[in-house]
C-alpha atoms as a PDB file:
ATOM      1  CA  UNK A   1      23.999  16.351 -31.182  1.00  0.00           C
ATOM      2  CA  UNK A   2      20.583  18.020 -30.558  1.00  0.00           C
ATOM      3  CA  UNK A   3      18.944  18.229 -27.045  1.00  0.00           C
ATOM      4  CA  UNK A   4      15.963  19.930 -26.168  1.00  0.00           C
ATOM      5  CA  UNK A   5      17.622  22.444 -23.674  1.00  0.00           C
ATOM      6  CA  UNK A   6      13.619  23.258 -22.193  1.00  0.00           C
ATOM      7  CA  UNK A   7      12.990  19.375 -21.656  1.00  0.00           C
ATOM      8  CA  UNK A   8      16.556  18.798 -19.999  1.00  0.00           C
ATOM      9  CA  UNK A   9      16.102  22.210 -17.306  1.00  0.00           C
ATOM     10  CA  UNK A  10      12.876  21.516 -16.426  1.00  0.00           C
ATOM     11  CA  UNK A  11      13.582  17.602 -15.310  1.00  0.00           C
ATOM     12  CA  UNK A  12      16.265  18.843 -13.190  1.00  0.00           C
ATOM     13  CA  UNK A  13      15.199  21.599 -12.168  1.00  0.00           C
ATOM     14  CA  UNK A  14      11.876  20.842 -10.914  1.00  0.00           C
ATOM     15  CA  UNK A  15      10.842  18.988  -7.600  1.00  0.00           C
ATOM     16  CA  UNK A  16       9.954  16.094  -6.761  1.00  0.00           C
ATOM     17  CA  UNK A  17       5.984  14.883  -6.462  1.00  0.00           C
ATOM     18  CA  UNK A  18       4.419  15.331  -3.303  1.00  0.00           C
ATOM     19  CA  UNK A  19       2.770  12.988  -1.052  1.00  0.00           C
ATOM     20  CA  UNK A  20       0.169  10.948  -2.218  1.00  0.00           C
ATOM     21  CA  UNK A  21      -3.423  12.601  -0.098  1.00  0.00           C
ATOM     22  CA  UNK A  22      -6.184  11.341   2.005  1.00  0.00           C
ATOM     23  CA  UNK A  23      -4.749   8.038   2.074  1.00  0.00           C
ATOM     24  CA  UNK A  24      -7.716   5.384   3.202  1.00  0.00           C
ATOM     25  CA  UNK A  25      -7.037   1.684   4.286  1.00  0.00           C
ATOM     26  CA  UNK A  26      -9.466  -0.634   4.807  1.00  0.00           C
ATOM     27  CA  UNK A  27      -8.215  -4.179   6.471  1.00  0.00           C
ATOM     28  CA  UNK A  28      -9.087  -7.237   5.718  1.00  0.00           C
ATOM     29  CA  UNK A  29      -8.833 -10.681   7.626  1.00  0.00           C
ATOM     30  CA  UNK A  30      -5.546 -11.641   5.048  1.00  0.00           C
ATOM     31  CA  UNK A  31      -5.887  -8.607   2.526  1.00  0.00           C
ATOM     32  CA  UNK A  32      -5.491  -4.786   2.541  1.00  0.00           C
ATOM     33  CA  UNK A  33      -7.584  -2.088   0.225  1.00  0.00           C
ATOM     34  CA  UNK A  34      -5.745   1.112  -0.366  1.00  0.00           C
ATOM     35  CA  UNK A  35      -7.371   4.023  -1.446  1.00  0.00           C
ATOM     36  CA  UNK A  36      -5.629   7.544  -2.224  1.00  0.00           C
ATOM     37  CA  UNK A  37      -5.758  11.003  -3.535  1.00  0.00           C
ATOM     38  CA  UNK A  38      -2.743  12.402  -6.197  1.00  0.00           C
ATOM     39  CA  UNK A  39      -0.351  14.789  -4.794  1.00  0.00           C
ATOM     40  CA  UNK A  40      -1.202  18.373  -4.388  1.00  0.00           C
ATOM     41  CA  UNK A  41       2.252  19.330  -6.549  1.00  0.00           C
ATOM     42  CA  UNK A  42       3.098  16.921  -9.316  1.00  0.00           C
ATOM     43  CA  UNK A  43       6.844  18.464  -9.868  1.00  0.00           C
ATOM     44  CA  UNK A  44       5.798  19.329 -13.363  1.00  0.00           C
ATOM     45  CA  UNK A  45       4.916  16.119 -14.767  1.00  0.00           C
ATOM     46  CA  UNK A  46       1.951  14.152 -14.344  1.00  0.00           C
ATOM     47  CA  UNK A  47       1.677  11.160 -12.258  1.00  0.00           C
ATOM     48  CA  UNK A  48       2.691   7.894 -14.507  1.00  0.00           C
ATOM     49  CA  UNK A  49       2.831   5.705 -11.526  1.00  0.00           C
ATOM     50  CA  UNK A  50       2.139   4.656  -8.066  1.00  0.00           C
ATOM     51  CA  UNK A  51       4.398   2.381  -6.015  1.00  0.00           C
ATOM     52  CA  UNK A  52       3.243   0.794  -2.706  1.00  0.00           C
ATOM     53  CA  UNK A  53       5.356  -1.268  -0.134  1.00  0.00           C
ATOM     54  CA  UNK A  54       3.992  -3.341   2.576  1.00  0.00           C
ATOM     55  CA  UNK A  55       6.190  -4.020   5.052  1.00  0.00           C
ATOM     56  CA  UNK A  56       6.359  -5.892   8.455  1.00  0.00           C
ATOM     57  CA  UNK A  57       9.079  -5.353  11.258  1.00  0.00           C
ATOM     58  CA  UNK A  58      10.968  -3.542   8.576  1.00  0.00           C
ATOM     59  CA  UNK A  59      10.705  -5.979   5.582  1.00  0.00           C
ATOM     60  CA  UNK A  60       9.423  -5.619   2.626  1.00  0.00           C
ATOM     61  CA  UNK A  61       6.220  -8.338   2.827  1.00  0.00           C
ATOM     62  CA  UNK A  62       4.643  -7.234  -1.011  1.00  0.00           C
ATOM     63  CA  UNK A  63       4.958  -4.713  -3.260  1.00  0.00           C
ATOM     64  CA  UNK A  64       2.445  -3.462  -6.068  1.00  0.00           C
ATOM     65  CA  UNK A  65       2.864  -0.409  -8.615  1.00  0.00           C
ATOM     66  CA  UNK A  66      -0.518   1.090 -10.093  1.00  0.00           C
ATOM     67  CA  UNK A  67      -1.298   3.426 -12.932  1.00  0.00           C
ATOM     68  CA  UNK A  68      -2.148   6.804 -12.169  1.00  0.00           C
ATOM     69  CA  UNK A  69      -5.755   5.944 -12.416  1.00  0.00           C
ATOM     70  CA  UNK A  70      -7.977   4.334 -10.657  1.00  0.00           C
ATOM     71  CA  UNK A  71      -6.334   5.391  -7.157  1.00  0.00           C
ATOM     72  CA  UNK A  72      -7.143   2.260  -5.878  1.00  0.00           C
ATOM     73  CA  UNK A  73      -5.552  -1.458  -5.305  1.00  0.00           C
ATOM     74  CA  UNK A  74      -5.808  -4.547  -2.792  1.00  0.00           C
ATOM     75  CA  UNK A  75      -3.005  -6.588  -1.842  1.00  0.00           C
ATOM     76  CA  UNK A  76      -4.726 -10.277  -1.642  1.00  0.00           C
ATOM     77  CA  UNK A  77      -1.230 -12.004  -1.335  1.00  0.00           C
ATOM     78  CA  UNK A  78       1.416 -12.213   1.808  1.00  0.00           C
ATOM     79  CA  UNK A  79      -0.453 -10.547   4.540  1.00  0.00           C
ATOM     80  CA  UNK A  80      -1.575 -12.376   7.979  1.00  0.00           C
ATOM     81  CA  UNK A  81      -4.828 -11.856   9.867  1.00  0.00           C
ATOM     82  CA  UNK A  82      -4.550  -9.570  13.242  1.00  0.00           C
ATOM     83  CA  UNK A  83      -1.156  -8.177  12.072  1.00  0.00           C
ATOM     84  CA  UNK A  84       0.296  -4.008  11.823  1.00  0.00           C
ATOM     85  CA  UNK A  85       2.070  -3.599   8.762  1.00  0.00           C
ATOM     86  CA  UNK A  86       3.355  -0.428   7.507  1.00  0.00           C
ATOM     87  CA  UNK A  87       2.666   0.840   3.919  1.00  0.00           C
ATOM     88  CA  UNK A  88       4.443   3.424   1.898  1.00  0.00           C
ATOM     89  CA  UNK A  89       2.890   4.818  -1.313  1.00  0.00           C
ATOM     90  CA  UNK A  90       4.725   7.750  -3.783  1.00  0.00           C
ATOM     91  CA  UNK A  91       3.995   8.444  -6.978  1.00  0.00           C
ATOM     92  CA  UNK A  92       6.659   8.550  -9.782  1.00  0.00           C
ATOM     93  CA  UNK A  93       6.491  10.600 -12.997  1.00  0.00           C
ATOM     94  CA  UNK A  94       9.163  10.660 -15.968  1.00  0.00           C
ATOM     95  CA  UNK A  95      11.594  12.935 -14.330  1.00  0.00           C
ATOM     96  CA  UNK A  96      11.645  11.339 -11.001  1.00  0.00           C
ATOM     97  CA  UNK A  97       9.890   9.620  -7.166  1.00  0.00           C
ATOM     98  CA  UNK A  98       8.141  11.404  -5.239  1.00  0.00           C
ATOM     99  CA  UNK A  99       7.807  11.757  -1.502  1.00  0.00           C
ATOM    100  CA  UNK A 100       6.173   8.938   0.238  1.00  0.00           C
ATOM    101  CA  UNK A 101       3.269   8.796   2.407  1.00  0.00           C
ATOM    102  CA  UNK A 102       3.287   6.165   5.583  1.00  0.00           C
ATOM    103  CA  UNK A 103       0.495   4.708   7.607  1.00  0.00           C
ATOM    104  CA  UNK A 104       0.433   1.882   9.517  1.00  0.00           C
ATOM    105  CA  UNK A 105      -2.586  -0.607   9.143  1.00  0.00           C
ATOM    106  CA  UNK A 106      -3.363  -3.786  11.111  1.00  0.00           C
ATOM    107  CA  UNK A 107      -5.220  -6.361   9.020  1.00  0.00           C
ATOM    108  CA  UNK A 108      -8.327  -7.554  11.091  1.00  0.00           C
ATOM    109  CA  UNK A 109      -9.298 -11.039  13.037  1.00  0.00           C
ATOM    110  CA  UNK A 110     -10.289 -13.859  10.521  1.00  0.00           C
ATOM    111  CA  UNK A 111     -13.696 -14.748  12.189  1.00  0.00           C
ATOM    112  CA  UNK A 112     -14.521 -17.309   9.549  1.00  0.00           C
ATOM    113  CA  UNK A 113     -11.490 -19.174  11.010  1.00  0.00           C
ATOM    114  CA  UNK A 114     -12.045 -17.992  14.617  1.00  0.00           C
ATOM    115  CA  UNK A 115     -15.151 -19.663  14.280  1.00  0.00           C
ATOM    116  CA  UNK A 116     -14.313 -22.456  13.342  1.00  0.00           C
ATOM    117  CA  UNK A 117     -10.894 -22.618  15.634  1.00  0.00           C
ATOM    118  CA  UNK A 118     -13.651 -22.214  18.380  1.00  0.00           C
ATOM    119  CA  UNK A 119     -15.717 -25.025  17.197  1.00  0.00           C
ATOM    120  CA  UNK A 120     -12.934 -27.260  17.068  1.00  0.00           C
ATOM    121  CA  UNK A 121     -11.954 -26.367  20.693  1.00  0.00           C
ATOM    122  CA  UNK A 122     -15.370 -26.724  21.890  1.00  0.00           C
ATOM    123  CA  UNK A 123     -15.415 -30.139  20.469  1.00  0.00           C
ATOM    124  CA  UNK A 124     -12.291 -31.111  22.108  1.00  0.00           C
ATOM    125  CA  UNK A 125     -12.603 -30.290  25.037  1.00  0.00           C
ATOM    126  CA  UNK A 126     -16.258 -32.026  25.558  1.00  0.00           C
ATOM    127  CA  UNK A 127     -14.524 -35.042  24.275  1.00  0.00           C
ATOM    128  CA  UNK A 128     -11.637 -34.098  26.877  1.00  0.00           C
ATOM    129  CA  UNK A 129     -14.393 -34.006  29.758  1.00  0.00           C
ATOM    130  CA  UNK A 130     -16.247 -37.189  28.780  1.00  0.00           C
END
């Protein structure tokens, strides 16, 4: 049997992928945009693949993995207004993950819905008072 003895010692002998860089999050009333830089050191291979996990209280809320390119992606599913959530994000190559980046985000105040929440109350209570 023939192996490539060059492809097989550089796989294991090479690290893992950095951190993904500069990571920017901009929060939404129920959505999240993610923005990123690639990993100073790609361990050799180039980046095939990011993964990001939202989580809340330690559950995984959504999930998403992105091409290498562009290094961008908004979650529009699962998330709740005025909430901190925690997202991870590594890249992966052939050989292997990499090391993950954290932040935590907190998605912002729905004031299309506050508005209208306040509306409603204003109503109700002058209909309260009368």
């Amino acid at each position: 049997m023939y192996f490539n003895l060059q492809v097989l010692l550089s796989r294991s002998c090479l690290g893992p992928p950095t951190p993904p860089r500069n990571i920017t999050t901009t929060p939404h009333c129920n959505c999240l945009t993610v923005a990123w830089e690639p990993p100073i050191d790609t361990g050799g291979f180039p980046i095939s693949l990011y993964i990001q996990e939202v989580s809340f209280n330690g559950t995984v809320v959504t999930t998403a993995n992105v091409g290498s390119s562009p290094r961008t992606y908004t979650f529009t599913r699962h998330l709740k207004p005025n909430t901190e959530y925690k997202l991870i994000l590594f890249g992966k190559t052939v050989a292997r993950k990499g090391e993950s980046a954290e932040v935590l985000v907190k998605t912002s105040v729905c004031k299309y819905i506050y508005s209208i929440k306040m509306k409603q109350l204003k109503q109700s209570s002058k209909y309260m008072t009368q």
